[in-house]
C-alpha atoms as a PDB file:
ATOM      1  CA  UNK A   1       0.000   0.000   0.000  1.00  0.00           C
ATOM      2  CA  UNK A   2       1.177   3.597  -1.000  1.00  0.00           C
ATOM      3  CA  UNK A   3       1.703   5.639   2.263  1.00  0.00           C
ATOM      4  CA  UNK A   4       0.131   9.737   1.578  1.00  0.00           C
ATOM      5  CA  UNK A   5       2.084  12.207   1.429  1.00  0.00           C
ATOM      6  CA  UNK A   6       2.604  13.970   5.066  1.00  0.00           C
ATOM      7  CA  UNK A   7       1.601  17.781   4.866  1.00  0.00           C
ATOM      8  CA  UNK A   8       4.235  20.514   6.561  1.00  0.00           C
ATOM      9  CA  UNK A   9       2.408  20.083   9.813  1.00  0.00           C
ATOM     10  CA  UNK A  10       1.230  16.510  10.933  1.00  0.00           C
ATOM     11  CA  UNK A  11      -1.015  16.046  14.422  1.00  0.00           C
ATOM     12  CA  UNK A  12       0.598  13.158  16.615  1.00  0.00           C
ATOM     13  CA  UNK A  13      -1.985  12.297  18.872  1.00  0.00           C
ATOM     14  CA  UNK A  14      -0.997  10.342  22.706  1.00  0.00           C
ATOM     15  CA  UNK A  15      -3.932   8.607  24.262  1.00  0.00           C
ATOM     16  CA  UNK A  16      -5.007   5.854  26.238  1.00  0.00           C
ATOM     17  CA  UNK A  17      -5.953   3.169  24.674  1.00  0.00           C
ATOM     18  CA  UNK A  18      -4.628   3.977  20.987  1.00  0.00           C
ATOM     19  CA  UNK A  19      -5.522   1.001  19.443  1.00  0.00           C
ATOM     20  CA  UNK A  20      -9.109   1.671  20.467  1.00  0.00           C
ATOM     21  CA  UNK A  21      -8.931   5.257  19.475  1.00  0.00           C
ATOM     22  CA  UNK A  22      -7.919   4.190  15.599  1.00  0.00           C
ATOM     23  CA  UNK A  23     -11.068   1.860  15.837  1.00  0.00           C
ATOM     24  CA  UNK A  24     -12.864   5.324  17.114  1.00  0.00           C
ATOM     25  CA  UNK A  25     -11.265   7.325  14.337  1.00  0.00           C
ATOM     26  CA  UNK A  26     -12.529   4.983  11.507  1.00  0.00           C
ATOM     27  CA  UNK A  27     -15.900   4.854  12.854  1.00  0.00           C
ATOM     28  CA  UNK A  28     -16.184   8.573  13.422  1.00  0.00           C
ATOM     29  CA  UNK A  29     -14.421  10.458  10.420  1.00  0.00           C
ATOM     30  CA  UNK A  30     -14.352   7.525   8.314  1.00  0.00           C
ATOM     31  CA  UNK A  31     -10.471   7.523   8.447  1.00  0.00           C
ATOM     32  CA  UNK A  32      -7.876   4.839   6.605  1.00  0.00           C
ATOM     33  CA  UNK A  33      -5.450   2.765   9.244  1.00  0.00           C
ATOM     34  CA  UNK A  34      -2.413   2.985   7.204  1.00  0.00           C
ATOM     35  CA  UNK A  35       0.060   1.276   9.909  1.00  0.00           C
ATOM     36  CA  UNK A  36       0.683  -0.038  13.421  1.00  0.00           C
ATOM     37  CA  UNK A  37       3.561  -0.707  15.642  1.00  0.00           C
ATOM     38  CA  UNK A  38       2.874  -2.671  18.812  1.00  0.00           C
ATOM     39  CA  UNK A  39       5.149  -2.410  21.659  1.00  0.00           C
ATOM     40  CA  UNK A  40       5.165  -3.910  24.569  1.00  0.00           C
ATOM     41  CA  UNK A  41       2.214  -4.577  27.492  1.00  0.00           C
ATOM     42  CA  UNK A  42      -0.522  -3.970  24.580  1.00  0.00           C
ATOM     43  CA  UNK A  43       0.487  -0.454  23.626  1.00  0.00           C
ATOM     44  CA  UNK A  44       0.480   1.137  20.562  1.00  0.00           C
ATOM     45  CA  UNK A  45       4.592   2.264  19.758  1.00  0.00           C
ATOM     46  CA  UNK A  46       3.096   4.532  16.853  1.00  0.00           C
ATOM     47  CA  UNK A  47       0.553   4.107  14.644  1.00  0.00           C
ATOM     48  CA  UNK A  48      -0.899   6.266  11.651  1.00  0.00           C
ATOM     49  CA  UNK A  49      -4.212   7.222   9.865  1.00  0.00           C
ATOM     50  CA  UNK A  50      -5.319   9.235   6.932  1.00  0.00           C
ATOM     51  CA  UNK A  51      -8.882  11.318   7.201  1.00  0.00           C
ATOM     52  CA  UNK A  52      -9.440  12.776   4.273  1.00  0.00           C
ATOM     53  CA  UNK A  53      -5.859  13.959   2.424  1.00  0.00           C
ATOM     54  CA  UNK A  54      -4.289  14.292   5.722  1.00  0.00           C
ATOM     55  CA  UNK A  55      -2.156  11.571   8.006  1.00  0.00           C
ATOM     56  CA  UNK A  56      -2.801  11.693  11.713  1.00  0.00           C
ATOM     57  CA  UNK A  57      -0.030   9.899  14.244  1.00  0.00           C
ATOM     58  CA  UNK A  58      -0.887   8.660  17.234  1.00  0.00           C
ATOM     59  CA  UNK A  59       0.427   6.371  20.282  1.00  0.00           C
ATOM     60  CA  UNK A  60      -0.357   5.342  23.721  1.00  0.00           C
ATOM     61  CA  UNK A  61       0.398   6.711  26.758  1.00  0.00           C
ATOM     62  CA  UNK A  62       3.997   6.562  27.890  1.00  0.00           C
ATOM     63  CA  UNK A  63       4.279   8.292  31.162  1.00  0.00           C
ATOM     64  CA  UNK A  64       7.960   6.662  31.555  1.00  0.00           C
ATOM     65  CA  UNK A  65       8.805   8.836  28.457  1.00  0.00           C
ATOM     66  CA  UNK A  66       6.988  11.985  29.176  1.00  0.00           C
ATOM     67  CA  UNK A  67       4.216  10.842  26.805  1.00  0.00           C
ATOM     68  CA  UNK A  68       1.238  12.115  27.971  1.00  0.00           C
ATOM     69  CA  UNK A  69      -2.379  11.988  26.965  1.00  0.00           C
ATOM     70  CA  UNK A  70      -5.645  14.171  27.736  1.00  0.00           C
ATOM     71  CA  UNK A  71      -7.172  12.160  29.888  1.00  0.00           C
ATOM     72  CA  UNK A  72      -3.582  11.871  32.423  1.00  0.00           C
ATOM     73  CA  UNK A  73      -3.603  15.438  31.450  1.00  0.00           C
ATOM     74  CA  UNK A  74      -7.354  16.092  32.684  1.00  0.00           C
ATOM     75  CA  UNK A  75      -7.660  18.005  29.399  1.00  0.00           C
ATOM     76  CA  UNK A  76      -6.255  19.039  26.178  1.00  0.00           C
ATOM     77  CA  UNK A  77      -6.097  22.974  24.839  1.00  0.00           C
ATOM     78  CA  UNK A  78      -5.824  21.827  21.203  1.00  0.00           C
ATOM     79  CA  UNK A  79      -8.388  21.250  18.703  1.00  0.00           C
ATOM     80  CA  UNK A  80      -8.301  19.364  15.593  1.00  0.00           C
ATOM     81  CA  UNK A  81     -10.002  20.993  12.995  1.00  0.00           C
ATOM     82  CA  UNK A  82     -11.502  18.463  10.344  1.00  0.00           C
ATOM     83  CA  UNK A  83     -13.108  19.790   7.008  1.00  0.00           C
ATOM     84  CA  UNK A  84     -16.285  18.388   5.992  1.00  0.00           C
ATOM     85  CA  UNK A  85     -18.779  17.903   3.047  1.00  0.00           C
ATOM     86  CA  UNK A  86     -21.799  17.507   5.594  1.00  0.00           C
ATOM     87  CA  UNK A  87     -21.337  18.923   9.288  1.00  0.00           C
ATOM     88  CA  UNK A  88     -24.639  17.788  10.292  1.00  0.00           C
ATOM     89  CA  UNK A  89     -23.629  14.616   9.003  1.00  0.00           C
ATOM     90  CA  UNK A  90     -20.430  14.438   9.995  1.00  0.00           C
ATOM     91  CA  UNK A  91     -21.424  15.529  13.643  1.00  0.00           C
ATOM     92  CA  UNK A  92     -24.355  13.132  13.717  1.00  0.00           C
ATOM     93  CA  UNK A  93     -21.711   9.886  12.897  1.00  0.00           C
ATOM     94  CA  UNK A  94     -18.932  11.463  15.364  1.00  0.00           C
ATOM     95  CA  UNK A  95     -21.871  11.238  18.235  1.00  0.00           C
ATOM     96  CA  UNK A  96     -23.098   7.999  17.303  1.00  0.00           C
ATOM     97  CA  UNK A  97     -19.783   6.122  17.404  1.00  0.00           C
ATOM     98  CA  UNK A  98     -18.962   7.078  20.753  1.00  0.00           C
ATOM     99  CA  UNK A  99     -17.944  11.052  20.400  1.00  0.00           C
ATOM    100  CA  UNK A 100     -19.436  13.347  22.792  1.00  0.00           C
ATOM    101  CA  UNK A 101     -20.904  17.152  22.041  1.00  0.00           C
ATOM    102  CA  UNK A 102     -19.239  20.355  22.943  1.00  0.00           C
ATOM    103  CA  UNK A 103     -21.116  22.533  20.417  1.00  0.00           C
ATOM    104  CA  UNK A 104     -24.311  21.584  17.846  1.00  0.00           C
ATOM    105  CA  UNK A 105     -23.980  22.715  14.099  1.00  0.00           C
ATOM    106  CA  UNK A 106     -24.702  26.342  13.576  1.00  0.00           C
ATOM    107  CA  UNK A 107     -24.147  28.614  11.101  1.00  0.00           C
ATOM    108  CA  UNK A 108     -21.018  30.593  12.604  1.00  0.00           C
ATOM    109  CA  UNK A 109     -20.306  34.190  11.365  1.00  0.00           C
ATOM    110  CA  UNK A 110     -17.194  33.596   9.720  1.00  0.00           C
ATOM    111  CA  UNK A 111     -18.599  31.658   6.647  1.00  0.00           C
ATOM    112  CA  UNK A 112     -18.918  28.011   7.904  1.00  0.00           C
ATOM    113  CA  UNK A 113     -21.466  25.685   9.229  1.00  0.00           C
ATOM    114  CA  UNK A 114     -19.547  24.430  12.528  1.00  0.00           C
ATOM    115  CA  UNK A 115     -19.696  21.658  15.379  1.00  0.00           C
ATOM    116  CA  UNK A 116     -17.680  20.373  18.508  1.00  0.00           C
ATOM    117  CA  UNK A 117     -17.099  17.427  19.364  1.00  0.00           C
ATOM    118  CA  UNK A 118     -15.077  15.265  21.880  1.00  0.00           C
ATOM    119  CA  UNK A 119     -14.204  12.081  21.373  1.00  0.00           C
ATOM    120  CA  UNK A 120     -13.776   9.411  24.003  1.00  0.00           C
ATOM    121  CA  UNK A 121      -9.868   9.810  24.201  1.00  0.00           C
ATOM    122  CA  UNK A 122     -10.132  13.371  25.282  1.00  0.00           C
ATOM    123  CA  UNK A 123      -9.554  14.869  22.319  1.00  0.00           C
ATOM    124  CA  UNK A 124     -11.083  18.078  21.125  1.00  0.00           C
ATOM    125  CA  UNK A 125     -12.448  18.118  17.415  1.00  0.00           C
ATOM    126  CA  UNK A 126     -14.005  20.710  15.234  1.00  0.00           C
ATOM    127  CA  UNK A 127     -15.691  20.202  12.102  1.00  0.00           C
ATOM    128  CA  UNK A 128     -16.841  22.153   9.628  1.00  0.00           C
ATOM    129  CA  UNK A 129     -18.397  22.958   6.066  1.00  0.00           C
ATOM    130  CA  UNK A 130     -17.927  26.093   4.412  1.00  0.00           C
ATOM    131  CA  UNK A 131     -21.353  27.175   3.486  1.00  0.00           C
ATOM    132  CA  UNK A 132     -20.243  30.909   2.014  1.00  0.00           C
ATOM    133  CA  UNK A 133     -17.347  33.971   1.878  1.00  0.00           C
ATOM    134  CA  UNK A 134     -17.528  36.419   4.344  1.00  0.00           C
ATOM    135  CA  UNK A 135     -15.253  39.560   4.441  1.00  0.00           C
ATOM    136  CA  UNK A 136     -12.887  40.560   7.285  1.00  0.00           C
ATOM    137  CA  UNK A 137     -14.902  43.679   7.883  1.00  0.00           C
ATOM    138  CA  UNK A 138     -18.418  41.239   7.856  1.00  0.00           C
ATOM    139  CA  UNK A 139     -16.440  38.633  10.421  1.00  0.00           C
ATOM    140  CA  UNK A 140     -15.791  42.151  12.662  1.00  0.00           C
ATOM    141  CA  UNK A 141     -18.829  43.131  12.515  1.00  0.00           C
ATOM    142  CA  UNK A 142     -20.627  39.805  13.683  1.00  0.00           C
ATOM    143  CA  UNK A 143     -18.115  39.254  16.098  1.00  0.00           C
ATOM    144  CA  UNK A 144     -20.288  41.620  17.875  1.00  0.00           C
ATOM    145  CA  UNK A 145     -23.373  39.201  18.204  1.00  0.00           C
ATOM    146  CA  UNK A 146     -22.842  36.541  20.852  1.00  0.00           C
ATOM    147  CA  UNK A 147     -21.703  32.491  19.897  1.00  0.00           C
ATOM    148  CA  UNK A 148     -23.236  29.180  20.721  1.00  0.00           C
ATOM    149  CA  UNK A 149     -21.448  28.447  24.163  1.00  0.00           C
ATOM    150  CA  UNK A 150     -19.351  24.852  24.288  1.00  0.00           C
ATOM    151  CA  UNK A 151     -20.599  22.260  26.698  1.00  0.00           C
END
């Protein structure tokens, strides 16, 4: 199998449980496993998938090496931003394969239609569909008029 071609920026994800998070990540965003290394005591040494045109990296938790995840973390600041065809539909499969909701879809005021999500590693995920252009001086303006809150 051809590997894709890694972009100048590449998210390398650390959870718990990696081998259940690619099983997550196929289910949810529909993504390609493209390779596994186990190591030892059932974890993941590095594994990678492709959603869409872009290769995600991930591995397990190795505390012994400083390799933390959200949940040892008790939270992550990062979001991963996945573009979609279908938010609704998108955010609708994300929920149903385990994922849980920080924001519904709405129409946001810089040009896309735009959901939250969680998924059960602790990750953070955005999604989106861009429904129409909006101008820096329109996205000023409606930066005004209050946002759907996250849960």
């Amino acid at each position: 199998m051809e590997q894709p071609k890694l972009h100048s920026v590449t998210p390398h994800l650390v959870c718990e449980g990696a081998a259940d998070a690619l099983a997550f990540y196929i289910k949810a965003f529909n993504a390609r496993e493209i390779m596994r290394l186990p190591g030892k005591e059932g974890r993941l040494m590095h594994a990678s998938i492709q959603i869409g045109d872009s290769v995600v990296m991930l591995a397990d938790d190795f505390p012994e090496y400083g390799g933390l995840g959200p949940k040892a973390l008790k939270g992550s600041p990062v979001t991963l931003h996945l573009s979609v065809a279908d938010v609704d539909a998108a955010y609708a499969q994300a929920l149903a394969a385990g994922a849980q909701s920080r924001m519904e879809p709405a129409d946001m005021f810089w040009g896309d239609r735009y959901a939250q999500v969680t998924d059960p590693f602790g990750h953070h995920w955005s999604l989106a569909t861009h429904i129409r252009d909006v101008s820096q001086e329109e996205m000023l303006a409606a930066m005004q008029q209050p946002m759907p809150p996250c849960e």
